[in-house]
Protein backbone atom coordinates (compact mmCIF):
# COMPACT_ATOMS: atom_id res chain seq x y z
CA UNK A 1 0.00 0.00 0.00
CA UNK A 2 2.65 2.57 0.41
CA UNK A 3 3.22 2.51 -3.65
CA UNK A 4 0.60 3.73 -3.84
CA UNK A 5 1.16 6.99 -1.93
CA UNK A 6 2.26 9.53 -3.79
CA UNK A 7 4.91 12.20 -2.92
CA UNK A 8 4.35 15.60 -2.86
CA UNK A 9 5.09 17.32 -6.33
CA UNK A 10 8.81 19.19 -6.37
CA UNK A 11 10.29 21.91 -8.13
CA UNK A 12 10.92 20.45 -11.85
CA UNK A 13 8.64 17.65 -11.73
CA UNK A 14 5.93 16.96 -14.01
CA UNK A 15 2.60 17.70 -12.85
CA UNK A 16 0.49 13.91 -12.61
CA UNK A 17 -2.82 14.63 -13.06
CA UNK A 18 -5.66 12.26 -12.88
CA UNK A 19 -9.17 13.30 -14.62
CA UNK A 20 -11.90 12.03 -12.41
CA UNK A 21 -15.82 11.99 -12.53
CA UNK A 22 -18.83 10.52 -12.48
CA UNK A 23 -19.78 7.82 -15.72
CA UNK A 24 -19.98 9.73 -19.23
CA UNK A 25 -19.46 13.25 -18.06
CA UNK A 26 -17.15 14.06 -20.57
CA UNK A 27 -13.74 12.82 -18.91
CA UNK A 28 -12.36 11.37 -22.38
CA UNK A 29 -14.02 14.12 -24.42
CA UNK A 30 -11.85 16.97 -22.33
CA UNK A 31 -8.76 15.01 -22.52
CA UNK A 32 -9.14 14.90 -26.28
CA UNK A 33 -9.68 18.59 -26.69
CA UNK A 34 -6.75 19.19 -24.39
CA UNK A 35 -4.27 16.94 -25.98
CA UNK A 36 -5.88 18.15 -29.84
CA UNK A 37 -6.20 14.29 -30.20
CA UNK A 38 -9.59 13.41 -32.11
CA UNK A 39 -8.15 9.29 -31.50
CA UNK A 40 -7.54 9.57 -27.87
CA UNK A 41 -9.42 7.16 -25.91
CA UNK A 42 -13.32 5.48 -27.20
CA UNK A 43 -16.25 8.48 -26.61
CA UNK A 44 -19.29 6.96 -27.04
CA UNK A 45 -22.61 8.13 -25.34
CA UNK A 46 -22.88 5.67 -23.13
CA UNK A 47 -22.10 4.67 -19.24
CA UNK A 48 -18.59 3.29 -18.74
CA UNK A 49 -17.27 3.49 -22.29
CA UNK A 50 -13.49 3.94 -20.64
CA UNK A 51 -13.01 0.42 -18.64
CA UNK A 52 -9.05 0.81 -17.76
CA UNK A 53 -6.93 4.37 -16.83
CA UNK A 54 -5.24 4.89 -20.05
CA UNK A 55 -2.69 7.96 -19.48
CA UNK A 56 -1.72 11.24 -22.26
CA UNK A 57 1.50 13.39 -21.59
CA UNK A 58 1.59 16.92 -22.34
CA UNK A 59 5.06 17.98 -23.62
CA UNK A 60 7.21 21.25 -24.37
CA UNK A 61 6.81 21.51 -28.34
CA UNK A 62 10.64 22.44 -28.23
CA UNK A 63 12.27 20.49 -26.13
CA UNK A 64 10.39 17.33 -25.40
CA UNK A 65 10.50 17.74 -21.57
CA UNK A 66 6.84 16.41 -20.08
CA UNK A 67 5.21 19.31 -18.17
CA UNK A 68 2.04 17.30 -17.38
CA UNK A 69 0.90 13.32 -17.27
CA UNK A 70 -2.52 13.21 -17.85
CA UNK A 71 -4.50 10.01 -16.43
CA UNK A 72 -8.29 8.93 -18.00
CA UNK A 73 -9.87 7.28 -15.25
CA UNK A 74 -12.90 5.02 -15.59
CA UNK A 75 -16.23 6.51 -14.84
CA UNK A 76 -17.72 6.41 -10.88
CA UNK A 77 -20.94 4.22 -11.41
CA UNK A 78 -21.79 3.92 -7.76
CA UNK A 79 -20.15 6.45 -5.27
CA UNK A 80 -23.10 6.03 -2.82
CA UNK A 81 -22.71 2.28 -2.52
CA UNK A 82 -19.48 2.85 -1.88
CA UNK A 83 -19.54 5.01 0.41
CA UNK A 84 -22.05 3.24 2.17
CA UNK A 85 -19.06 0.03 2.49
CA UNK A 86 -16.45 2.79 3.81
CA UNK A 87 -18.99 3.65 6.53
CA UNK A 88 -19.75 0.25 7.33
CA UNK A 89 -16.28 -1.47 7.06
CA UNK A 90 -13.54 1.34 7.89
CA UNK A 91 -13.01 3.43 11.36
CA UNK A 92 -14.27 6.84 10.98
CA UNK A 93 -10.97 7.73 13.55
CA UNK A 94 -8.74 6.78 10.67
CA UNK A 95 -7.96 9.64 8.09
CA UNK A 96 -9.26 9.24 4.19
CA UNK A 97 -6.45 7.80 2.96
CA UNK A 98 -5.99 4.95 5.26
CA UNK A 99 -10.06 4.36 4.51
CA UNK A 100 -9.41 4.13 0.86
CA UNK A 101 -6.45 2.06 1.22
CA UNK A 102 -8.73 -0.42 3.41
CA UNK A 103 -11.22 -0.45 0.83
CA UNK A 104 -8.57 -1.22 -1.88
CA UNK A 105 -6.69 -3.95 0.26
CA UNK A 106 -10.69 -5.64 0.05
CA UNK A 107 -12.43 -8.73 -1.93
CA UNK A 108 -14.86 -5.87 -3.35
CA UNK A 109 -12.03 -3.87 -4.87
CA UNK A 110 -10.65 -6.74 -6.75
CA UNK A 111 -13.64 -7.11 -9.46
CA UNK A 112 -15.81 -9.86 -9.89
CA UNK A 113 -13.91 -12.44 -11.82
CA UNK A 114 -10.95 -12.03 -9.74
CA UNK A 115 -12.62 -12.95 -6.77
CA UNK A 116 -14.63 -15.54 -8.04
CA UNK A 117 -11.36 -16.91 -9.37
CA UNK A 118 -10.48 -17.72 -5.71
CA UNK A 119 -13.81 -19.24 -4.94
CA UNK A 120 -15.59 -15.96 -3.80
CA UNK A 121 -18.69 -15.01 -4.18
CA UNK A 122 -19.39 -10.71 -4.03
CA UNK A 123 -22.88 -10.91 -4.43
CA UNK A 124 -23.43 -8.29 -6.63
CA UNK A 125 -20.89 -5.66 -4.28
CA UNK A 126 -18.03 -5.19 -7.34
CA UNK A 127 -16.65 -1.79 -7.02
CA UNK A 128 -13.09 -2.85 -9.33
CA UNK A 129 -14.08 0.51 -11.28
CA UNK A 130 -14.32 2.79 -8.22
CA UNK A 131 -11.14 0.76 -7.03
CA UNK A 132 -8.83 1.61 -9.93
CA UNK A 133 -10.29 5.75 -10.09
CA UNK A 134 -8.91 5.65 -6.47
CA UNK A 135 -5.53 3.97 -6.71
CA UNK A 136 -4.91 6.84 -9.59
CA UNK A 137 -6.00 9.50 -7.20
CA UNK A 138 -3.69 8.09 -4.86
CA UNK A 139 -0.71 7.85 -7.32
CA UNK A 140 -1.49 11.55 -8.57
CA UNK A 141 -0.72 14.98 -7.19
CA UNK A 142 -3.95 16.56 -8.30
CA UNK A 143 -6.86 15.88 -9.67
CA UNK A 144 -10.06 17.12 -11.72
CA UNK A 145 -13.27 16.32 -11.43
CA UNK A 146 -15.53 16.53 -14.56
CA UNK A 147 -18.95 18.15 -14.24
CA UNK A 148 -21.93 17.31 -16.83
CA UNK A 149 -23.30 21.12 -16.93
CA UNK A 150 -26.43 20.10 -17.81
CA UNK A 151 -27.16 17.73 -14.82
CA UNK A 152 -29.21 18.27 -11.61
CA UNK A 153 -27.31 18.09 -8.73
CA UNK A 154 -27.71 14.67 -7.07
CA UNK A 155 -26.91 12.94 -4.09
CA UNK A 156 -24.70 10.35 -5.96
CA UNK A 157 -22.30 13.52 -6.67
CA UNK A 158 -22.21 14.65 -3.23
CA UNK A 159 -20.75 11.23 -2.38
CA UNK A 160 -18.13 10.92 -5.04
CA UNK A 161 -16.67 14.47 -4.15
CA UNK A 162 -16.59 13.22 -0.30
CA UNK A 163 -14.92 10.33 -1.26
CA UNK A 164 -12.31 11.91 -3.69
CA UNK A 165 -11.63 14.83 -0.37
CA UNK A 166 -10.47 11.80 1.61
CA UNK A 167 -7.40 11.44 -1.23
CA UNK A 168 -5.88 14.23 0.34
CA UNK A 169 -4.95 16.15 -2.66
CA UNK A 170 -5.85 19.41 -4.85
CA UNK A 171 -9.79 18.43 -6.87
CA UNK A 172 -10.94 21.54 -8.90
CA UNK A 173 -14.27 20.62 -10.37
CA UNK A 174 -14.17 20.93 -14.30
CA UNK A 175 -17.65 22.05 -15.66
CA UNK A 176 -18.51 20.25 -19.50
CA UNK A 177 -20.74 21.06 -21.62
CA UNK A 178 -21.30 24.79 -20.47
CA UNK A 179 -22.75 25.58 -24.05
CA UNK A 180 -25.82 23.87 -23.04
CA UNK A 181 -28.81 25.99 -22.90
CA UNK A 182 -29.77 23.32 -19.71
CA UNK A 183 -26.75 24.16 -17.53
CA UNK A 184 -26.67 23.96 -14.10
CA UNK A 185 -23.87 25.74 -12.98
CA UNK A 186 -25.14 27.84 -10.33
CA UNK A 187 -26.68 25.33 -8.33
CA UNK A 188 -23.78 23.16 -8.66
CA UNK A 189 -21.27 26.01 -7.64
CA UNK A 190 -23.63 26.37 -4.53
CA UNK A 191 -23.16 22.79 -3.90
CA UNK A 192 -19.41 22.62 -4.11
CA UNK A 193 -18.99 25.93 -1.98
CA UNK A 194 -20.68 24.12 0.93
CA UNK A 195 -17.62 21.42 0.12
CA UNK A 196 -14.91 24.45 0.38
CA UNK A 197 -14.37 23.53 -3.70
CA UNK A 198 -14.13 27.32 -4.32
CA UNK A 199 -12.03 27.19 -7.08
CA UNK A 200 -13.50 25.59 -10.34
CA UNK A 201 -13.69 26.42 -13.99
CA UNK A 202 -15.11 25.90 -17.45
CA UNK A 203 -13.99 24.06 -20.12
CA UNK A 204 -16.61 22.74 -23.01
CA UNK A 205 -14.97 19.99 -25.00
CA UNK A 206 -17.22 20.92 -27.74
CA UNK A 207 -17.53 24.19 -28.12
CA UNK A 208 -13.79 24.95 -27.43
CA UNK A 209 -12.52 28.52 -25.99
CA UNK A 210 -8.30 28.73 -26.06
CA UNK A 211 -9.13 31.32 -23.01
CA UNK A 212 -11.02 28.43 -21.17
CA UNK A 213 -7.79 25.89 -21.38
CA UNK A 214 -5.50 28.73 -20.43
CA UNK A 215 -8.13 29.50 -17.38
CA UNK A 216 -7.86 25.41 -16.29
CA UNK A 217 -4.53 25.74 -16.18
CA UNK A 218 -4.36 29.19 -14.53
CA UNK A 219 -6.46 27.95 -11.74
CA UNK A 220 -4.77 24.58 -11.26
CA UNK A 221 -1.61 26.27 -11.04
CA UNK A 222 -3.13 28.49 -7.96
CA UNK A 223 -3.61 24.99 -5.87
CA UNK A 224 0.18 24.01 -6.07
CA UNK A 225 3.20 24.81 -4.34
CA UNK A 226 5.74 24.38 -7.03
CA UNK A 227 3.85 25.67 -10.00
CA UNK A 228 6.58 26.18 -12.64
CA UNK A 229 5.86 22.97 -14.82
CA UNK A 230 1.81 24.72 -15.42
CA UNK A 231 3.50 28.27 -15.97
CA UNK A 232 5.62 26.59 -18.75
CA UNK A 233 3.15 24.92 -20.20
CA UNK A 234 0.89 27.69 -19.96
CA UNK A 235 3.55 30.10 -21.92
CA UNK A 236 4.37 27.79 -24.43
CA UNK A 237 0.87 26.33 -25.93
CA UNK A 238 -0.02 30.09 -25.83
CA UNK A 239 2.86 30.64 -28.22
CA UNK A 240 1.84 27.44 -30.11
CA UNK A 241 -1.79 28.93 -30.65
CA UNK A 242 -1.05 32.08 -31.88
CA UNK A 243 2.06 29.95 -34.40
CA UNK A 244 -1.17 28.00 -36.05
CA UNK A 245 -3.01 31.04 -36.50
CA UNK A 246 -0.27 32.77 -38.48
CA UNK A 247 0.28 29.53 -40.44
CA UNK A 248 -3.32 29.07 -40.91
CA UNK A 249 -3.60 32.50 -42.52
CA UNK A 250 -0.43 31.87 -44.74
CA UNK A 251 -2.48 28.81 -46.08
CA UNK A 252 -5.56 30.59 -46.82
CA UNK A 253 -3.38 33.59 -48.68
CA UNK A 254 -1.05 31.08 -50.90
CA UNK A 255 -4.51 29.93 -51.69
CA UNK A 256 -6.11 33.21 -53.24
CA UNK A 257 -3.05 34.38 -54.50
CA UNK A 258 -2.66 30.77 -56.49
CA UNK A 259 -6.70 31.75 -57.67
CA UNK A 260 -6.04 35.04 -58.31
CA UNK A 261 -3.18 34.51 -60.81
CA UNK A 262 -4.96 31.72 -62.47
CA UNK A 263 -5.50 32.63 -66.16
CA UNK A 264 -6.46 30.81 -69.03
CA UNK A 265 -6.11 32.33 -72.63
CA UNK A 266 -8.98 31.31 -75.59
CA UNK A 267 -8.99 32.28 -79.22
CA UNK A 268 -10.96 35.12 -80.22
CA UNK A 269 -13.50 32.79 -81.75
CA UNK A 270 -13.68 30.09 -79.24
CA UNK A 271 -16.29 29.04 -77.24
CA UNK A 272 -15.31 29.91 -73.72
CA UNK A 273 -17.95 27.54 -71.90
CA UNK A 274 -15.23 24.52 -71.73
CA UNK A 275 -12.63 26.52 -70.45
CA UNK A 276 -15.03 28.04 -67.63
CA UNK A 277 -15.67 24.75 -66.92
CA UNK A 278 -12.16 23.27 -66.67
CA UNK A 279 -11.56 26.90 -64.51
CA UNK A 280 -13.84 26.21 -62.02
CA UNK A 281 -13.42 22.78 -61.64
CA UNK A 282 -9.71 23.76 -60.56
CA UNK A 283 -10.88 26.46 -58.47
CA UNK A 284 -12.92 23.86 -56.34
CA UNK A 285 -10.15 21.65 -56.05
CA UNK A 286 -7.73 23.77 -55.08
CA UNK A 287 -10.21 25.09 -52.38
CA UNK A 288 -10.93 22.08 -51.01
CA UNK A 289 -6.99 21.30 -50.59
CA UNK A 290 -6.70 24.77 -48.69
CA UNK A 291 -9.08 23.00 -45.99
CA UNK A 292 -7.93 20.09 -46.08
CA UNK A 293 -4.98 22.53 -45.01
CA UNK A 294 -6.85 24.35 -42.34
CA UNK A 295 -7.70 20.66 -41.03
CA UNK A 296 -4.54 18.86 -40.39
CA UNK A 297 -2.94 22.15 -38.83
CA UNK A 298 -5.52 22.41 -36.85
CA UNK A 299 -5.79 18.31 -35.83
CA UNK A 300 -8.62 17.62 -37.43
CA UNK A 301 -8.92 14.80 -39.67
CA UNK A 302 -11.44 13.95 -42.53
CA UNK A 303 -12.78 10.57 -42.35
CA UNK A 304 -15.14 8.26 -40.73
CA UNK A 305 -13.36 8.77 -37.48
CA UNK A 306 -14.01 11.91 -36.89
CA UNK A 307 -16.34 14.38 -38.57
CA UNK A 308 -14.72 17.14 -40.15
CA UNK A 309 -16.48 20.81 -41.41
CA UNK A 310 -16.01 19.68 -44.77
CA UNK A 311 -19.62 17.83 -44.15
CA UNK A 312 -21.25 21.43 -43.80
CA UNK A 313 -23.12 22.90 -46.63
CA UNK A 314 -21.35 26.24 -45.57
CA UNK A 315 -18.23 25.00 -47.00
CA UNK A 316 -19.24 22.56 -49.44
CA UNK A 317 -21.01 24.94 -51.34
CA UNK A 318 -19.98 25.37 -54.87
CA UNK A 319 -18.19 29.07 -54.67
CA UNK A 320 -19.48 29.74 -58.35
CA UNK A 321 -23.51 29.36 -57.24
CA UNK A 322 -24.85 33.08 -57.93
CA UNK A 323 -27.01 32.37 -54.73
CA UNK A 324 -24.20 31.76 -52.46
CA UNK A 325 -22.52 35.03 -54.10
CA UNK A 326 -26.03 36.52 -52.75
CA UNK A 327 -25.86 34.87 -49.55
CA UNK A 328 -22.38 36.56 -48.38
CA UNK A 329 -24.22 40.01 -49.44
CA UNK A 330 -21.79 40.79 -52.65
CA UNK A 331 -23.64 42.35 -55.47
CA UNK A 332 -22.90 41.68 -58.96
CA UNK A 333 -22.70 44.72 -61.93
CA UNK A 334 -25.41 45.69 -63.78
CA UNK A 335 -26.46 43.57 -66.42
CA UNK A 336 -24.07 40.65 -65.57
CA UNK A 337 -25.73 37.39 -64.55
CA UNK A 338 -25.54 37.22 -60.89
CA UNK A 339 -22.46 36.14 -58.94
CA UNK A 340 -20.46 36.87 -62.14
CA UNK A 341 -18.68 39.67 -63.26
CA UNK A 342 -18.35 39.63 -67.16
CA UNK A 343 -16.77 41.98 -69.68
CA UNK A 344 -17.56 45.34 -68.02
CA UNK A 345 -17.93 44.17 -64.76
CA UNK A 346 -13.75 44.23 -64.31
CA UNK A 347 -12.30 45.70 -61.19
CA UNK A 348 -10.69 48.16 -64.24
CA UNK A 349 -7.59 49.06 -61.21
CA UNK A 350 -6.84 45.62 -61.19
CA UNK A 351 -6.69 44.30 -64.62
CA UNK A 352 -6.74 47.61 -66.68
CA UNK A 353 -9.09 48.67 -69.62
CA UNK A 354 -11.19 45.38 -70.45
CA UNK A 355 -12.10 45.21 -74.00
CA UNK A 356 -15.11 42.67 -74.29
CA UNK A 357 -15.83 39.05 -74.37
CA UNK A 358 -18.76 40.11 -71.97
CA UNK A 359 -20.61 39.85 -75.23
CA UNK A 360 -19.08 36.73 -76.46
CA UNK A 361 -20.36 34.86 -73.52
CA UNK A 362 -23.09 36.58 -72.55
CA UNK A 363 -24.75 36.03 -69.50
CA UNK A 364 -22.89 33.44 -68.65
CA UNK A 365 -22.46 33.01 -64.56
CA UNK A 366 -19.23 31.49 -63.30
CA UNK A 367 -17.34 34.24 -61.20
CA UNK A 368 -14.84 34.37 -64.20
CA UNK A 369 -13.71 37.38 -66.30
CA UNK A 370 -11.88 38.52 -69.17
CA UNK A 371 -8.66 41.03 -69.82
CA UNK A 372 -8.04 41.68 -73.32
CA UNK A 373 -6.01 44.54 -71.88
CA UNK A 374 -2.95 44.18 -73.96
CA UNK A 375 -2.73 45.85 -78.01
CA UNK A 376 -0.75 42.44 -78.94
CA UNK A 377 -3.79 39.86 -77.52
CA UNK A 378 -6.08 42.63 -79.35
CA UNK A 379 -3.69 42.05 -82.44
CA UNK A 380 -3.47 38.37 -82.08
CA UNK A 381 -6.90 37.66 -80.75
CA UNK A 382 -6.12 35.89 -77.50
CA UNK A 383 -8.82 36.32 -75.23
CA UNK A 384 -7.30 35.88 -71.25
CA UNK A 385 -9.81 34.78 -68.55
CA UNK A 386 -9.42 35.20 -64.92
CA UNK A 387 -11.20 34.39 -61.63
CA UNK A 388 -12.96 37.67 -60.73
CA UNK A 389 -13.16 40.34 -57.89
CA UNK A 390 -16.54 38.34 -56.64
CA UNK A 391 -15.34 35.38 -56.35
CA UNK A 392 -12.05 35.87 -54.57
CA UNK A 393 -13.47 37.74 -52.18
CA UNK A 394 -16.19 34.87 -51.14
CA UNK A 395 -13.72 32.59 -51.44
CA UNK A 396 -11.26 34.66 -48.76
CA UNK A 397 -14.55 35.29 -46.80
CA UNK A 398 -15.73 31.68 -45.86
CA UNK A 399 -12.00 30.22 -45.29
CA UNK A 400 -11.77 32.83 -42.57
CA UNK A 401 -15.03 31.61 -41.66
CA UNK A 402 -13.67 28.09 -41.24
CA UNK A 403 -10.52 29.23 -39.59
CA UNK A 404 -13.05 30.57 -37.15
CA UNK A 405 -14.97 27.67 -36.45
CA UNK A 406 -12.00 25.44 -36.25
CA UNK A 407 -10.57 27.51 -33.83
CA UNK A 408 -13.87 27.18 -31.60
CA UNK A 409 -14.47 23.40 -32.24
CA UNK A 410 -13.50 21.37 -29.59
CA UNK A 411 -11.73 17.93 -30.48
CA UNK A 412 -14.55 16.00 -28.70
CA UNK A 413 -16.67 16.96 -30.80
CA UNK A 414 -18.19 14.53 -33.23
CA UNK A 415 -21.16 16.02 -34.92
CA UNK A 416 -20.48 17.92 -37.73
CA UNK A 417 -22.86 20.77 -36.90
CA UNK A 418 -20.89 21.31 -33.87
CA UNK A 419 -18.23 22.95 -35.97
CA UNK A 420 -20.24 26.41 -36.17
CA UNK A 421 -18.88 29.51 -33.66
CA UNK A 422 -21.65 30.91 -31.77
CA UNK A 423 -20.95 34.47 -33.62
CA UNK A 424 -21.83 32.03 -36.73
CA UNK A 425 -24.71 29.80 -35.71
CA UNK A 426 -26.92 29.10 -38.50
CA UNK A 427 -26.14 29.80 -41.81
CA UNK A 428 -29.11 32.77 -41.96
CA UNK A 429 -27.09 34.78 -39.28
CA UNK A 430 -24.18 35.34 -41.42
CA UNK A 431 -24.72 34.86 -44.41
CA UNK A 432 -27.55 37.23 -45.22
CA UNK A 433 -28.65 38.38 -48.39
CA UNK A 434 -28.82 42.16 -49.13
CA UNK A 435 -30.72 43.44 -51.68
CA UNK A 436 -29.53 46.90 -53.75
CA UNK A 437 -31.78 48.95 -50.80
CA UNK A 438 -29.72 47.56 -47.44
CA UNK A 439 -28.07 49.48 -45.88
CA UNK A 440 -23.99 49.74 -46.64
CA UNK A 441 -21.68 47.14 -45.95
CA UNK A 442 -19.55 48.86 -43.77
CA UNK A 443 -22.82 47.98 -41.24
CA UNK A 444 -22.95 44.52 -42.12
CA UNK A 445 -19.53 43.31 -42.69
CA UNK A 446 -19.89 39.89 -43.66
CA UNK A 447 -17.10 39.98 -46.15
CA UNK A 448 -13.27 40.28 -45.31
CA UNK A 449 -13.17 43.28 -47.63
CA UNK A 450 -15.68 44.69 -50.47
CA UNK A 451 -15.22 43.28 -53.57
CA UNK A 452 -14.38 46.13 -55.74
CA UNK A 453 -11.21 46.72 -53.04
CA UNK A 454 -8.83 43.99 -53.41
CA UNK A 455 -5.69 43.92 -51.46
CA UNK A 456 -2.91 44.80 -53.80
CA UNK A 457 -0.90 41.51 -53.71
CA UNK A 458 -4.28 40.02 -55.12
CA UNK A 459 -4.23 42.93 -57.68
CA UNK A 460 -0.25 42.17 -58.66
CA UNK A 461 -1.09 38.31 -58.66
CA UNK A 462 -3.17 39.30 -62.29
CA UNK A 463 -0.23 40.09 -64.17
CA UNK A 464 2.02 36.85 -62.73
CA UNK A 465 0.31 34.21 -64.50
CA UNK A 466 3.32 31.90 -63.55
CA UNK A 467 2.69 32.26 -59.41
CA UNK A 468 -0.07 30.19 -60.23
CA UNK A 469 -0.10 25.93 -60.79
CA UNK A 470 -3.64 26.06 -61.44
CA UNK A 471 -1.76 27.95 -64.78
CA UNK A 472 1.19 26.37 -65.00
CA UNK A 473 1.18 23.29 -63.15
CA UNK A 474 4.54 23.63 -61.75
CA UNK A 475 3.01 23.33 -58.13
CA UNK A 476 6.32 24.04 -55.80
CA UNK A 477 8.22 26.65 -58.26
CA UNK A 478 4.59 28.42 -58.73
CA UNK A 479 4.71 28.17 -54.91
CA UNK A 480 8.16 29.98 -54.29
CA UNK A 481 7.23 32.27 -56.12
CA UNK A 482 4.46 33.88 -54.59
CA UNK A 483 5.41 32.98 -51.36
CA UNK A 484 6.74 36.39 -50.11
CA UNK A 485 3.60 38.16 -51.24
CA UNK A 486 1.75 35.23 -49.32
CA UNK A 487 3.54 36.56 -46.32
CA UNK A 488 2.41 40.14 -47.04
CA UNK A 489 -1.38 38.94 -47.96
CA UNK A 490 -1.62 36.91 -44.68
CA UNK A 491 -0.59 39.49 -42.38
CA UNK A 492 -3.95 41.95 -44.00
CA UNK A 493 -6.23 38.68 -43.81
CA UNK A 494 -5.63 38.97 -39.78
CA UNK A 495 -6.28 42.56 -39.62
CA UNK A 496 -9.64 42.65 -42.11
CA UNK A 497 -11.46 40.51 -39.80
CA UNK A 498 -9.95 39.90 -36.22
CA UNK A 499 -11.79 37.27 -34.35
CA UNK A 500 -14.50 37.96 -31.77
């Protein structure tokens, strides 16, 4: 029994840290969001999906050290029962640990098929789950106890939390699922008051805040005496964070730059429809690589596993539908077919004096233009087609929107429609439409920037037709060769539309 002691955390040490609480409050679902993991562990919504303590290590990106051992504890199924045994079988004169280590050293502790191994019968007493949550809690300097939000407060909790105080060690409860309209955090911070637990915190596995994890940590960090393993971690996955969101914008301006210098060149009698076609095509390939992208920085994986954003209609969404154009409140010239701008229609700062093929093709939607701007394609009657103003700017618009959501999804989460931020909950909230009466967009700023305002690295990227493979299909050397105005382009993507 006196393994199973543990020894009071020192200066240097990593911080073991067992994850505690009731059957399927979320224990495995927090770990997962805190470890970015989407494979850690079996979540299912059901009681006692994690059967054995399965442990996670939190390391220093740089050097490798581990800051923090993380321990996934079965669920509690029946605190009260138990506690019922420790009043009945233990002296209430002995302190809580030599209790619990009574109640380990018995039959009850060992699990049913042990027992009855050795000719024992438990009859129907088996408390092997309860037995290995407490030898953890024993072996760990601290623990956390994970709190469904949205239930009641019950009896059965008040006995786990009296049995977890006898461990002797730090317990901050951990409250899941916050995001639920059915919370119950009040009445369960009443509770816990009356059990001096005044320290506790938030932290929704789903619905993921960075400033929630920092908070956890924050708070832990208040309850020990040698703190410096928390403060390190604490400094460094705040560095980490703001690293992905700097790469994440790089990403998402390689991407538009590699659109925006995409050009195609057509006869002057040639039917234009095929080559529209083959543009767009490209277009939606190349955007669905850029999340793809956005995905694996951010740990997310798409596959059966787990469900990705890619399964929303918000980003699946062909970014050449006129309604979607609509939908993210960008109006189209007059004349042109909506969510295309067409001859005329040509941001005329960006590509220079246009001088048709609006007529050629007609009304023709597709969020792809033409720049005859040159006397020699005039003389030579190449025609030169181009992703327009319209569509870049949706396009720049909704993979902010992802990087949003990705940032607030939690890696517990497993329904796709948990992806959305609440500053983007249903589709109708921000993506309006706006007819030619709304009010300005300034108001309503849906879009990173208006349409007829590109940045000027999108601007340049029109007259460097070789930045882009969708053009040239030299993927890498197209690559290297924008990349310094990707650098430039990423840092105005962060300060168009700063996150809430």
């Amino acid at each position: 029994m006196k393994n199973m002691t543990k020894k009071t955390i020192a200066s240097g040490e990593a911080l073991k840290l067992a994850v505690v609480g009731h059957t399927n409050t979320g224990k495995t679902s927090i770990l997962r969001t805190l470890l970015r993991d989407v494979y850690f562990g079996e979540v299912k919504n059901e009681a006692a999906t994690t059967r054995h303590v399965e442990q996670a290590r939190l390391t220093d990106s740089q050097t490798g050290e581990v800051l923090v051992a993380l321990y996934d504890t079965p669920g509690l199924e029946d605190a009260s029962g138990l506690m019922d045994w420790l009043e009945d079988n233990t002296a209430s004169r002995r302190d809580g640990i030599e209790r619990l280590q009574q109640f380990l050293a018995s039959d009850i502790a060992q699990g049913a098929a042990s027992v009855a191994s050795q000719g024992y019968d438990l009859q129907g007493d088996d408390y092997s789950q309860e037995a290995k949550v407490i030898r953890q809690l024993l072996a760990s300097d601290m623990a956390i106890y994970v709190v469904d939000a949205r239930e009641p407060v019950l009896g059965k909790y008040k006995d786990e939390l009296a049995i977890l105080s006898w461990a002797a060690i730090p317990v901050m409860p951990v409250f899941n699922f916050t995001d639920s309209q059915d919370a119950n955090i009040d009445e369960w911070q009443t509770m816990l008051a009356r059990r001096n637990l005044h320290i506790s915190t938030r932290f929704d596995s789903v619905a993921f805040e960075f400033e929630d994890e920092m908070r956890l940590w924050k708070n832990l960090a208040t309850m020990l005496t040698h703190s410096e393993m928390l403060e390190q971690l604490m400094a460094r996955r705040t560095e980490n964070w703001a690293q992905l969101y700097d790469e994440a914008h790089i990403i998402i301006a390689d991407f538009l730059l590699n659109v925006a210098a995409f050009v195609r060149e057509i006869g002057e009698d040639d039917d234009p429809m095929p080559v529209l076609q083959q543009m767009q095509e490209a277009v939606r390939q190349s955007e669905r690589t850029m999340q793809h992208g956005l995905l694996n920085l951010y740990k997310f994986y798409d596959n059966a596993v787990a469900a990705t954003p890619l399964e929303l209609q918000a980003y699946q969404q062909d970014p050449f539908d006129p309604e979607l154009l609509k939908s993210y409140g960008i109006r189209t010239t007059s004349g042109a077919a909506a969510g295309a701008l067409l001859g005329l229609g040509i941001d005329a700062a960006a590509l220079g004096t246009t001088l048709g093929l609006g007529a050629a093709i007609g009304g023709i939607a597709g969020g792809l233009l033409s720049n005859t701007s040159s006397i020699a394609d005039k003389i030579t009657g190449v025609k030169r087609l181009y992703i327009d103003p319209a569509t870049l700017t949706l396009l720049a618009t909704r993979s902010i929107d992802l990087l949003t959501a990705l940032r607030h999804r939690g890696h517990a989460a497993t329904d796709a429609t948990q992806l959305l931020y609440k500053g983007h909950q249903g589709e109708k909230n921000s993506f309006e439409t706006f007819n030619d009466d709304d009010v300005s967009k300034e108001k309503h700023p849906i879009t990173v920037w208006p349409p007829h305002k590109l940045p000027s690295e999108l601007k340049k990227a029109r007259g460097k037709p070789q930045w882009s493979s969708l053009s040239s299909g030299k993927s890498e050397q197209a690559q290297l060769l924008r990349a310094d105005m990707a650098w430039s382009l990423s840092g105005k993507l962060q300060s168009y539309k700063q996150e809430s």
